[in-house]
PDB file of N, CA and C in Angstrom:
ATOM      1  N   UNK A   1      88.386-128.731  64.894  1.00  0.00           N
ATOM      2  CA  UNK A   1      89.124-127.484  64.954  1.00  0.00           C
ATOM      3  C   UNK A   1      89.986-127.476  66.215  1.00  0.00           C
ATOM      4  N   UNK A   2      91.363-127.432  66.049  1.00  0.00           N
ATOM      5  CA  UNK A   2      92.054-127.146  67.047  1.00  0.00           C
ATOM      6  C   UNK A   2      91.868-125.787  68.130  1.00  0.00           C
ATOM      7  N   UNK A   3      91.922-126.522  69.276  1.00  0.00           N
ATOM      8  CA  UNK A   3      92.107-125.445  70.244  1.00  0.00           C
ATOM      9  C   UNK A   3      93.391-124.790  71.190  1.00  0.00           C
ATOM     10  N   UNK A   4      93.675-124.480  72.442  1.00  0.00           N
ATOM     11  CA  UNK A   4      94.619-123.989  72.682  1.00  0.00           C
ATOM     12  C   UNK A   4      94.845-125.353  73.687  1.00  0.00           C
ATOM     13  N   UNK A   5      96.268-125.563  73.341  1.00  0.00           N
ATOM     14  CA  UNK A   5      96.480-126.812  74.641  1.00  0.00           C
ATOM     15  C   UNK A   5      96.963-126.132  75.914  1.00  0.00           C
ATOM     16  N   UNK A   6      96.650-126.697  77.224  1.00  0.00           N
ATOM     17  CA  UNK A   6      97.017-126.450  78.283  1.00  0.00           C
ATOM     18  C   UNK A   6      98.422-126.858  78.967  1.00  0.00           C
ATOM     19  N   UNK A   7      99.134-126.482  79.353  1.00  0.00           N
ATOM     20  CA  UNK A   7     100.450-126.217  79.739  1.00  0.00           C
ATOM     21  C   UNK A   7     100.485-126.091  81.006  1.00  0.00           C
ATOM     22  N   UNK A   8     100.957-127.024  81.876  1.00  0.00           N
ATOM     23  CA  UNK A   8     101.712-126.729  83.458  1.00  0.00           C
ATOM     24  C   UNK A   8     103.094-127.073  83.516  1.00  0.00           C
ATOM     25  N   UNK A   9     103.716-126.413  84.705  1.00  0.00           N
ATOM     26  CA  UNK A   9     104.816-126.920  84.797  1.00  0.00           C
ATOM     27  C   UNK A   9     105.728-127.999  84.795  1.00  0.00           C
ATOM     28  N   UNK A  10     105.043-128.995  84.819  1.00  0.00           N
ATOM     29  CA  UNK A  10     105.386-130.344  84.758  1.00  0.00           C
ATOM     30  C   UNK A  10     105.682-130.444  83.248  1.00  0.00           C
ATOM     31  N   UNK A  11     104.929-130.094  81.921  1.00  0.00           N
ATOM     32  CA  UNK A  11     104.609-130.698  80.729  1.00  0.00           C
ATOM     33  C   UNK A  11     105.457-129.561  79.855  1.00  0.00           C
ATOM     34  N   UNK A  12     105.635-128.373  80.717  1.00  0.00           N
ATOM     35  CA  UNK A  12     106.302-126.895  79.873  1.00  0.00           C
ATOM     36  C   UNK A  12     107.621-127.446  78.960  1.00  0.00           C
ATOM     37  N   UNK A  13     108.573-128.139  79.424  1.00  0.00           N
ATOM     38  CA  UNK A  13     109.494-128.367  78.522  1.00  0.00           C
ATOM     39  C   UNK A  13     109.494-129.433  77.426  1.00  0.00           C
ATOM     40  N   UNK A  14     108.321-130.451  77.850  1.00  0.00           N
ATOM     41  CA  UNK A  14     108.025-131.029  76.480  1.00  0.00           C
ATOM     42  C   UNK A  14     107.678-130.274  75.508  1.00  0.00           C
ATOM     43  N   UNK A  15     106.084-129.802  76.215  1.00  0.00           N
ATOM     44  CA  UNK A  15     104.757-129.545  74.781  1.00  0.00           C
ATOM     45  C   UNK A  15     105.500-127.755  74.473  1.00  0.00           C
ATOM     46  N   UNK A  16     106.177-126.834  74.699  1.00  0.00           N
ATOM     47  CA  UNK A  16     107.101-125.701  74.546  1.00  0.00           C
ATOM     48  C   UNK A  16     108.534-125.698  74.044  1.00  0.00           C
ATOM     49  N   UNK A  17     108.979-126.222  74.873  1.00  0.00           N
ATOM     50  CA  UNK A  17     110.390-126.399  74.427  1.00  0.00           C
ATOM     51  C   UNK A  17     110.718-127.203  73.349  1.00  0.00           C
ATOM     52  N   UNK A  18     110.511-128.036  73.739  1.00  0.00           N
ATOM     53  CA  UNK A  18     110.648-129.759  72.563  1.00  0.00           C
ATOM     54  C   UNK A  18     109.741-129.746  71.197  1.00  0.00           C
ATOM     55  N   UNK A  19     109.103-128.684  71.201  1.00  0.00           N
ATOM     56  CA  UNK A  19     107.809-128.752  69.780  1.00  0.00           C
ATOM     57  C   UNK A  19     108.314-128.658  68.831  1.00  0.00           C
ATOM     58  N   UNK A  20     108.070-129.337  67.734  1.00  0.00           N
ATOM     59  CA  UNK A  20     108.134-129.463  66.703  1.00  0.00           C
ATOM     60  C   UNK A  20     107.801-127.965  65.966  1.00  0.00           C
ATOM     61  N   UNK A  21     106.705-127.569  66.352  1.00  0.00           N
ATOM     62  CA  UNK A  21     106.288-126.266  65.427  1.00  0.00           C
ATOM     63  C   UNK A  21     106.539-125.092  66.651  1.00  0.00           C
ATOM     64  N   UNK A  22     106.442-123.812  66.239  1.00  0.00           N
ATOM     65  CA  UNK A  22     106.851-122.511  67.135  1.00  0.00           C
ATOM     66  C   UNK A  22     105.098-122.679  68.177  1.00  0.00           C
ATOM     67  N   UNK A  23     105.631-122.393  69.172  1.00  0.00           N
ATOM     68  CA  UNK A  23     104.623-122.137  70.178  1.00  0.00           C
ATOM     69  C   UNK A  23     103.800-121.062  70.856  1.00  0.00           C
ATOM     70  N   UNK A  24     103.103-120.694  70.795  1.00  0.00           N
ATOM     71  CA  UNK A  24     103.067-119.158  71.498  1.00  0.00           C
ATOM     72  C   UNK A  24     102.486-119.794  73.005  1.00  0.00           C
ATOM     73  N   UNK A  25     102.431-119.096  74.117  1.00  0.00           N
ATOM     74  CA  UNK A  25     102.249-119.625  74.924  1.00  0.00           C
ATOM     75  C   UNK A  25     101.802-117.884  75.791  1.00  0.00           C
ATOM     76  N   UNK A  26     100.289-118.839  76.356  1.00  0.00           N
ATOM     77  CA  UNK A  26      99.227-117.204  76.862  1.00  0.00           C
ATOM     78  C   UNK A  26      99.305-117.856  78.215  1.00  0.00           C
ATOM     79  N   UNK A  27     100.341-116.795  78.908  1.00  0.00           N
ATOM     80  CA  UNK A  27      99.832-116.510  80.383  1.00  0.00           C
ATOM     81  C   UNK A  27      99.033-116.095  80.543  1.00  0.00           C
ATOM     82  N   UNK A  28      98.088-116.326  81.840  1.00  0.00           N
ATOM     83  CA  UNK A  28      97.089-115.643  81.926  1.00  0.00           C
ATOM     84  C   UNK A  28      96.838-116.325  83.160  1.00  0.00           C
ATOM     85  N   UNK A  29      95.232-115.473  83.941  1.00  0.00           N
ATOM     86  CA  UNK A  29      94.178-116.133  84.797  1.00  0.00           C
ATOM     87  C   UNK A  29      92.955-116.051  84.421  1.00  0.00           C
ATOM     88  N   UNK A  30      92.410-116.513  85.685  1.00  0.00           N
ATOM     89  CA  UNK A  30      90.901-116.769  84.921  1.00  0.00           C
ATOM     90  C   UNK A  30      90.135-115.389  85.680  1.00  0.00           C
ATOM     91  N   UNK A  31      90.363-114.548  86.698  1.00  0.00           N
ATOM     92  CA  UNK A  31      90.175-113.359  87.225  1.00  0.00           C
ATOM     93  C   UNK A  31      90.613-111.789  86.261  1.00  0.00           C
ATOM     94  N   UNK A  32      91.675-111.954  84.950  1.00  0.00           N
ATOM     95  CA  UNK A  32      91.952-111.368  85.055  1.00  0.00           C
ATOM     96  C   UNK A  32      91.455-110.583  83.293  1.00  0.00           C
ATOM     97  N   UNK A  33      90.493-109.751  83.559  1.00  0.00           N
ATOM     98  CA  UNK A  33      89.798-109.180  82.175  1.00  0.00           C
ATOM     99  C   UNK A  33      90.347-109.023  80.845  1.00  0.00           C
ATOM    100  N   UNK A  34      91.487-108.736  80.618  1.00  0.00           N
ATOM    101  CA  UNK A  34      91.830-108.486  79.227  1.00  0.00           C
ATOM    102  C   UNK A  34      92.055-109.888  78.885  1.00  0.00           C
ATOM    103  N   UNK A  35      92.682-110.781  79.587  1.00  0.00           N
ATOM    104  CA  UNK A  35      92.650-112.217  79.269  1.00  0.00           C
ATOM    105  C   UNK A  35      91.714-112.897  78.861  1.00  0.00           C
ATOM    106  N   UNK A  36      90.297-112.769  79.558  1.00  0.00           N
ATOM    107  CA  UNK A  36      89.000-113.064  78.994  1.00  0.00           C
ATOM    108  C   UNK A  36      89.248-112.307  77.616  1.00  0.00           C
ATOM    109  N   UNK A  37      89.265-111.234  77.308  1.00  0.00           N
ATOM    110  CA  UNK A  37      88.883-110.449  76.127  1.00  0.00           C
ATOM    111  C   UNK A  37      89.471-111.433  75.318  1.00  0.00           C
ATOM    112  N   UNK A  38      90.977-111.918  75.220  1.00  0.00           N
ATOM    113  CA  UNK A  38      92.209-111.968  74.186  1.00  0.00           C
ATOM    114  C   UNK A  38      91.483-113.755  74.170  1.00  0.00           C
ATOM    115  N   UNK A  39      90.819-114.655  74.889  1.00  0.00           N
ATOM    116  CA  UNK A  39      90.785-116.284  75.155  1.00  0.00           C
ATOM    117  C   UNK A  39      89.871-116.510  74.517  1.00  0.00           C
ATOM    118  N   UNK A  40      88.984-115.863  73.402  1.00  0.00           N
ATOM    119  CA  UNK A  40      87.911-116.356  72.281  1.00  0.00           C
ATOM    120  C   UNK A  40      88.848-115.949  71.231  1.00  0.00           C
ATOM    121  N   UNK A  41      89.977-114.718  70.525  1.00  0.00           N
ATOM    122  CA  UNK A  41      90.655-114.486  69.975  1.00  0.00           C
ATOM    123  C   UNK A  41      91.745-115.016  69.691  1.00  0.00           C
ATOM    124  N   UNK A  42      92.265-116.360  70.859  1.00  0.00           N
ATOM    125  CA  UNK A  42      93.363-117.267  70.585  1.00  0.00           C
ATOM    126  C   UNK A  42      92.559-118.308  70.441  1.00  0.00           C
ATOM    127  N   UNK A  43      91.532-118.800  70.670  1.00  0.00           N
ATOM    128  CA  UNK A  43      90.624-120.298  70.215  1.00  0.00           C
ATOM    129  C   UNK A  43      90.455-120.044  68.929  1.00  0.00           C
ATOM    130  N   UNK A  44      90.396-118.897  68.098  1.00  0.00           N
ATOM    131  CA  UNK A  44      89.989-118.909  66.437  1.00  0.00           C
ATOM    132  C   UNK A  44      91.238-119.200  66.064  1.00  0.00           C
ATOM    133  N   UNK A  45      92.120-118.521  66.221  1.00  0.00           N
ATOM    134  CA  UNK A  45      93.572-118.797  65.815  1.00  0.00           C
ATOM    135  C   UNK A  45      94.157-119.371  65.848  1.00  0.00           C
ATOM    136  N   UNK A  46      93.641-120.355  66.818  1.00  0.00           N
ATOM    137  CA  UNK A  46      94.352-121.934  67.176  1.00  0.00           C
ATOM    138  C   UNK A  46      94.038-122.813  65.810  1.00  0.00           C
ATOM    139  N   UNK A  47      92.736-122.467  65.653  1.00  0.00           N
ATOM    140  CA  UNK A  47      91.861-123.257  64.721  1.00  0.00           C
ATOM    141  C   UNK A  47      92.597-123.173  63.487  1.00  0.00           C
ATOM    142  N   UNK A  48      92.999-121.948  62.790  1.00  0.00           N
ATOM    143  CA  UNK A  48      93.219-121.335  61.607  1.00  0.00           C
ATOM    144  C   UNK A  48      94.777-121.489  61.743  1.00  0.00           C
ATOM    145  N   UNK A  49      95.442-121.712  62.612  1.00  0.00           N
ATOM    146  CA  UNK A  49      96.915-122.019  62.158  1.00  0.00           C
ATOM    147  C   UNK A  49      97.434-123.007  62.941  1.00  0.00           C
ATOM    148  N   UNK A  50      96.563-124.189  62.789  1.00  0.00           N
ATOM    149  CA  UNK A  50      96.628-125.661  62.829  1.00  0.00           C
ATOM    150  C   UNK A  50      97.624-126.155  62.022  1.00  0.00           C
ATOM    151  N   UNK A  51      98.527-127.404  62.940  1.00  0.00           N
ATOM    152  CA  UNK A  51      99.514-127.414  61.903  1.00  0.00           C
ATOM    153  C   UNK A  51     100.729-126.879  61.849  1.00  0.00           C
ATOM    154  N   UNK A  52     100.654-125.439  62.078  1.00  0.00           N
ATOM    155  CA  UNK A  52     101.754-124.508  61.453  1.00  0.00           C
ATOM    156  C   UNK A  52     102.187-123.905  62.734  1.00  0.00           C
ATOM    157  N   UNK A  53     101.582-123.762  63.944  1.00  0.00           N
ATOM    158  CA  UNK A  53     102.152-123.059  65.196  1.00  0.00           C
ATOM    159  C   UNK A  53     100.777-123.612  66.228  1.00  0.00           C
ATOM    160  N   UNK A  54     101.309-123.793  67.207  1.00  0.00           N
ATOM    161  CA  UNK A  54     100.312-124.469  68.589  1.00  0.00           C
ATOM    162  C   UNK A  54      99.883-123.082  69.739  1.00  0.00           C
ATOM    163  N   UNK A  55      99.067-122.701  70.289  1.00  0.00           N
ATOM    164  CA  UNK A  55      98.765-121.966  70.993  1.00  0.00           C
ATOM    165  C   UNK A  55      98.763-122.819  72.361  1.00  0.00           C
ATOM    166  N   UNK A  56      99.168-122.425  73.165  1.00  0.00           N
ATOM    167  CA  UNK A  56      99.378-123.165  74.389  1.00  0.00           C
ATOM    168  C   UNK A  56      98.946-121.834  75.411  1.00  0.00           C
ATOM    169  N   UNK A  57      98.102-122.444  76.768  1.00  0.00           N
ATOM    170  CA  UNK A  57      97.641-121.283  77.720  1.00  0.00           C
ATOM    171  C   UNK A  57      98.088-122.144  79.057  1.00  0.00           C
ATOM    172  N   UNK A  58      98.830-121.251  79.961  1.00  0.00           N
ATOM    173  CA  UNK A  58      99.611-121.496  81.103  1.00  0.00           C
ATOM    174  C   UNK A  58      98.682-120.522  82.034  1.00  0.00           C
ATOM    175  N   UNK A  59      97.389-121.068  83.133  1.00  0.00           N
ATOM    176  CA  UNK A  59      96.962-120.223  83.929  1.00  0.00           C
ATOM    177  C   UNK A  59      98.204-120.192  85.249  1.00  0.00           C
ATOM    178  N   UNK A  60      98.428-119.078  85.625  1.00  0.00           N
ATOM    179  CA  UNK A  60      99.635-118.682  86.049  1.00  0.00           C
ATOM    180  C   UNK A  60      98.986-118.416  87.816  1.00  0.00           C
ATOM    181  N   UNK A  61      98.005-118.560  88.135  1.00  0.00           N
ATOM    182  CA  UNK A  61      97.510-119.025  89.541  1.00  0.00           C
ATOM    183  C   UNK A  61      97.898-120.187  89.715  1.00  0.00           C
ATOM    184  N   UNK A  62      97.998-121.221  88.585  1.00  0.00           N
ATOM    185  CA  UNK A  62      98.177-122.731  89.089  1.00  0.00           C
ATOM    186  C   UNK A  62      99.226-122.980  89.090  1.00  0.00           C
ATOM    187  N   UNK A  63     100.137-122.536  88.125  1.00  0.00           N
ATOM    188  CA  UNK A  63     101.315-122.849  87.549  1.00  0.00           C
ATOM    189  C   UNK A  63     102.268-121.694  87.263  1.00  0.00           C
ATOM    190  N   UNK A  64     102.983-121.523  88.738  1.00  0.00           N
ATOM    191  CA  UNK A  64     103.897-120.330  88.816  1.00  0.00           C
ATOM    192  C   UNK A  64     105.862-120.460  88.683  1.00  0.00           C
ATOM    193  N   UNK A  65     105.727-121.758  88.322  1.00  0.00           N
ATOM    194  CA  UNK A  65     107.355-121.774  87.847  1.00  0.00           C
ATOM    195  C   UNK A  65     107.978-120.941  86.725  1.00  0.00           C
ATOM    196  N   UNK A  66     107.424-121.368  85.888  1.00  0.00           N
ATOM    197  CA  UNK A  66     107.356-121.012  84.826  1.00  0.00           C
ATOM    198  C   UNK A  66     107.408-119.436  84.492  1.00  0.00           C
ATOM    199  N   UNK A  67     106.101-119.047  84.727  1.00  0.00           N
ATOM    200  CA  UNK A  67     105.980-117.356  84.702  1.00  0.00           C
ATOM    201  C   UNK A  67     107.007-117.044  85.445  1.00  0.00           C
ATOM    202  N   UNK A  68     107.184-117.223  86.623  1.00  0.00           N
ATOM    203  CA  UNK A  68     108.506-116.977  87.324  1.00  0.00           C
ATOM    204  C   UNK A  68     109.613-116.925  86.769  1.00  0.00           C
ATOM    205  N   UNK A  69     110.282-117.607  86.220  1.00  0.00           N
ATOM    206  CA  UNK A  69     111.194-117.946  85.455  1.00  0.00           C
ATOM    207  C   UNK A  69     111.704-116.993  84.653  1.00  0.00           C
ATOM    208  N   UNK A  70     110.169-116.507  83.580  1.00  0.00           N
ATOM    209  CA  UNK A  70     110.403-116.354  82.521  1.00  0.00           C
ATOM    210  C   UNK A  70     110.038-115.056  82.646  1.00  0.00           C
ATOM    211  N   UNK A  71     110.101-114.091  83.981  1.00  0.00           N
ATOM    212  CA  UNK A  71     109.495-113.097  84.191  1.00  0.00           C
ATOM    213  C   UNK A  71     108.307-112.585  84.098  1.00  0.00           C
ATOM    214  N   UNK A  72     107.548-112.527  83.854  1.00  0.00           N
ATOM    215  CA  UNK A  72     105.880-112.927  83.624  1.00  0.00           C
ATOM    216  C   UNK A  72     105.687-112.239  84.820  1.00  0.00           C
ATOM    217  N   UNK A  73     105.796-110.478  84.702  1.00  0.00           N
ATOM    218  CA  UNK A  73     105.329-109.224  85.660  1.00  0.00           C
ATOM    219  C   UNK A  73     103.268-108.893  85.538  1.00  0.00           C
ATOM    220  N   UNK A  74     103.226-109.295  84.414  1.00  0.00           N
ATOM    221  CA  UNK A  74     101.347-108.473  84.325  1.00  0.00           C
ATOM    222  C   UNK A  74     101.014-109.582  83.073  1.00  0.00           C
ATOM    223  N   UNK A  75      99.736-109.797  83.232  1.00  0.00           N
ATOM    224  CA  UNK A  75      98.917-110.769  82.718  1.00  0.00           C
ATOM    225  C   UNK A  75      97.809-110.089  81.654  1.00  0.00           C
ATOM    226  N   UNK A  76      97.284-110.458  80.637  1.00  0.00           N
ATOM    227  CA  UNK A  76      98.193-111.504  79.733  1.00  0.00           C
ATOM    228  C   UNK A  76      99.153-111.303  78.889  1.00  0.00           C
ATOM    229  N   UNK A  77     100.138-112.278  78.895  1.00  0.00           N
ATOM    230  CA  UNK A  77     101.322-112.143  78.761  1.00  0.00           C
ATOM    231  C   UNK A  77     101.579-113.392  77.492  1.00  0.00           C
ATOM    232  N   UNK A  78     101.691-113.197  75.936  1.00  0.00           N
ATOM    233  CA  UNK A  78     102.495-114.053  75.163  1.00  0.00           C
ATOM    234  C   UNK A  78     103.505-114.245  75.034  1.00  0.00           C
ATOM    235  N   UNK A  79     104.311-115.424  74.733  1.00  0.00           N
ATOM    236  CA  UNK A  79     105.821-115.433  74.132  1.00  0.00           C
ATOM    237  C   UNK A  79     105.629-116.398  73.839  1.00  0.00           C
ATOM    238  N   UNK A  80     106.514-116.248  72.327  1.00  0.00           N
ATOM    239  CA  UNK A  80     106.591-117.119  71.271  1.00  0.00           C
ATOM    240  C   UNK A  80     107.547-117.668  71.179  1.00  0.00           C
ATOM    241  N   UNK A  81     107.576-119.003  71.390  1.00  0.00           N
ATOM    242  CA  UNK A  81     109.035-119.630  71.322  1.00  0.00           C
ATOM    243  C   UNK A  81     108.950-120.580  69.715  1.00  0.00           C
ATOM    244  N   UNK A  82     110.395-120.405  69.483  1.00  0.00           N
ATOM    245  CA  UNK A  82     110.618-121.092  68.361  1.00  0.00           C
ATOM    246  C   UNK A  82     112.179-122.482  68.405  1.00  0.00           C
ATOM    247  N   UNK A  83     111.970-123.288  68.497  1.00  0.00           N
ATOM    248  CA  UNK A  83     113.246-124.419  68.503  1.00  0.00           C
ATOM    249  C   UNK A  83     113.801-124.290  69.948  1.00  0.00           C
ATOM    250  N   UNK A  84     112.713-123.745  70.740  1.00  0.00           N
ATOM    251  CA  UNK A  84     113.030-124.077  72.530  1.00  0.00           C
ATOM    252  C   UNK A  84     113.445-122.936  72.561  1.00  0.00           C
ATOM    253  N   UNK A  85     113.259-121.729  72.301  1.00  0.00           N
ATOM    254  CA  UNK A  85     114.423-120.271  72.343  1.00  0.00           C
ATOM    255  C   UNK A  85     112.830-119.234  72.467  1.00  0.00           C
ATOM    256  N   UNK A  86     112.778-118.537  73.281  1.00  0.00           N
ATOM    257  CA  UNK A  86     111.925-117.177  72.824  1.00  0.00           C
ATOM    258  C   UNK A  86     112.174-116.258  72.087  1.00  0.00           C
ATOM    259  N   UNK A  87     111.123-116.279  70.991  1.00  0.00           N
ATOM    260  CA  UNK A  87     111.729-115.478  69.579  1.00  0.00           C
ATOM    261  C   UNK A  87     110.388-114.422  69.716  1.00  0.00           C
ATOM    262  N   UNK A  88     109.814-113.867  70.957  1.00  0.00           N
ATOM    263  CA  UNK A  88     108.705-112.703  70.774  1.00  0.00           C
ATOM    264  C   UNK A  88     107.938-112.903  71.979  1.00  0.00           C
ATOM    265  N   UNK A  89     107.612-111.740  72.567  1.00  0.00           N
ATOM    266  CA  UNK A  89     106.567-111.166  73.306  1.00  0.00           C
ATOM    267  C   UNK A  89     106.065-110.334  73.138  1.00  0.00           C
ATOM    268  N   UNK A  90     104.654-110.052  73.752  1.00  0.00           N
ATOM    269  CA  UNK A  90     103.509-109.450  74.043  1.00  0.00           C
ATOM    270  C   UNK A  90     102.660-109.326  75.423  1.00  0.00           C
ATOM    271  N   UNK A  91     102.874-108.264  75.882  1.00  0.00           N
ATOM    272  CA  UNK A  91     102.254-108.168  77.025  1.00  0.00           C
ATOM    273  C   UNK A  91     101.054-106.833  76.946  1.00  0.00           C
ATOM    274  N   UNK A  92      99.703-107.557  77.527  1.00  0.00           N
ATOM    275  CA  UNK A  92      98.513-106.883  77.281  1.00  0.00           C
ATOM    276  C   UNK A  92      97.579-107.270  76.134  1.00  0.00           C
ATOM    277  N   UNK A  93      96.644-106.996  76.244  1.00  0.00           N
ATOM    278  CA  UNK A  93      95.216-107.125  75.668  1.00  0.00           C
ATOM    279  C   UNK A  93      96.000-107.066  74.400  1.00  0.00           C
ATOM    280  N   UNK A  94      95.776-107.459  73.103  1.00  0.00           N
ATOM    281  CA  UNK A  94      96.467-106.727  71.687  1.00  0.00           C
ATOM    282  C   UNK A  94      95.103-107.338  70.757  1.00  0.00           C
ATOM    283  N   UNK A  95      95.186-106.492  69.440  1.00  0.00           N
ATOM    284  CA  UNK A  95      93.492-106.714  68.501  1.00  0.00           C
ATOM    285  C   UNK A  95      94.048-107.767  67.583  1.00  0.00           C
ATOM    286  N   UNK A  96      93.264-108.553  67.273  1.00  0.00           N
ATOM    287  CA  UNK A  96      93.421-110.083  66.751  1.00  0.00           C
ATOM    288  C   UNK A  96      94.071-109.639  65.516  1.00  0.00           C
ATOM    289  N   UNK A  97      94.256-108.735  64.670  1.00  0.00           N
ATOM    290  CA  UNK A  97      95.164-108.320  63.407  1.00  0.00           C
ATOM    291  C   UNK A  97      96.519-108.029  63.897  1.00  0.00           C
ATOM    292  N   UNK A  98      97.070-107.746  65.069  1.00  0.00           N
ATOM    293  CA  UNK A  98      98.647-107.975  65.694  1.00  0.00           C
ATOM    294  C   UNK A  98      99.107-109.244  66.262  1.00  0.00           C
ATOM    295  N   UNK A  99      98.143-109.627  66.764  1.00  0.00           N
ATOM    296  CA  UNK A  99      98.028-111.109  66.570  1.00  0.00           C
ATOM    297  C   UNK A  99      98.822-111.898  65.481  1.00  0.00           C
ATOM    298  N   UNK A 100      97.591-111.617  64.370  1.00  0.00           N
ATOM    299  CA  UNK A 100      97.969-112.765  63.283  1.00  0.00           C
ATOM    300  C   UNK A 100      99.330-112.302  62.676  1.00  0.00           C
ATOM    301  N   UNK A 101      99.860-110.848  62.722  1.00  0.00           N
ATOM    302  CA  UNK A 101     100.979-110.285  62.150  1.00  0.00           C
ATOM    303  C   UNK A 101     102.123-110.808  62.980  1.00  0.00           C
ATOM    304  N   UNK A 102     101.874-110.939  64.055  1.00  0.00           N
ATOM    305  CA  UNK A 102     103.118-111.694  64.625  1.00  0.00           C
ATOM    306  C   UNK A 102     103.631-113.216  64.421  1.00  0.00           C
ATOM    307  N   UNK A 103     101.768-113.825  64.385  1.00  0.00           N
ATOM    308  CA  UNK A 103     102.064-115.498  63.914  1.00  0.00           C
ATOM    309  C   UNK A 103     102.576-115.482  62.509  1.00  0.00           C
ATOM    310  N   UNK A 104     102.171-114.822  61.503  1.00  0.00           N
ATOM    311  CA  UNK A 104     102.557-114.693  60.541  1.00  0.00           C
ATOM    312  C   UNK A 104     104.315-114.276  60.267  1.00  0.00           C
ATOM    313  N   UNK A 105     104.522-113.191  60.588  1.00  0.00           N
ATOM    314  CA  UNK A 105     105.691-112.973  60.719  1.00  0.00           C
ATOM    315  C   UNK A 105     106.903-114.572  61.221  1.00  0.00           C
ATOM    316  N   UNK A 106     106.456-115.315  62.169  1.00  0.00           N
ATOM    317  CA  UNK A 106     107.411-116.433  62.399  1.00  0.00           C
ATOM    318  C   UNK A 106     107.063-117.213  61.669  1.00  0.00           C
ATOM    319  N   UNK A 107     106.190-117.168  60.705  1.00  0.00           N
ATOM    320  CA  UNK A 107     106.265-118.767  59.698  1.00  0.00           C
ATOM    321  C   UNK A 107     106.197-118.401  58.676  1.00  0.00           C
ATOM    322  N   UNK A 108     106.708-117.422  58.505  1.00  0.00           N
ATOM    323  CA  UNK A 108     107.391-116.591  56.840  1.00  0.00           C
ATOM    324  C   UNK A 108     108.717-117.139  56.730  1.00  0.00           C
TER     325      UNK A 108
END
């Protein structure tokens, strides 16, 4: 069962930009609670839409280019990129059925 791949700044414009399939990509830390909540809720989903979209997690203590960049104000923070372009965000805790409506929604 697939899980969420890890992402630093060094690897962001390959395994994100360059992907083959749409990416979502979870800022986050490891201090910071709703992130815990949402990081058993993106490991199922990784699993279940294998294949079809990659979950990627950028801890943003280690790896601050990026969030920087990409504005990345409050944690946790998704955006979904599709063909190297951000096609969606989400910022905050959200319940695993907005979730799947959003993954769903980009591979319709």
């Amino acid at each position: 069962m697939a899980k969420p791949i890890v992402v630093t700044d060094a690897n962001f414009a390959q395994q994100v930009l360059q992907a083959e399939t749409p990416v979502v990509v979870d800022f986050w830390a490891p201090w910071c609670g709703p992130c815990r909540v949402i990081g058993p809720i993106l490991d199922k989903l990784a699993g279940e839409y294998e294949g079809r979209l990659t979950i990627a997690k950028v801890n943003t203590d280690e790896e601050v280019q990026n969030a920087s960049k990409l504005g990345i104000q409050g944690i946790p923070t998704l955006i979904i990129f599709k063909d190297g372009l951000e096609i969606g965000r989400m910022v905050g805790s959200q319940p695993e059925a907005r979730y799947r409506e959003a993954f769903d929604k980009i591979l319709a």
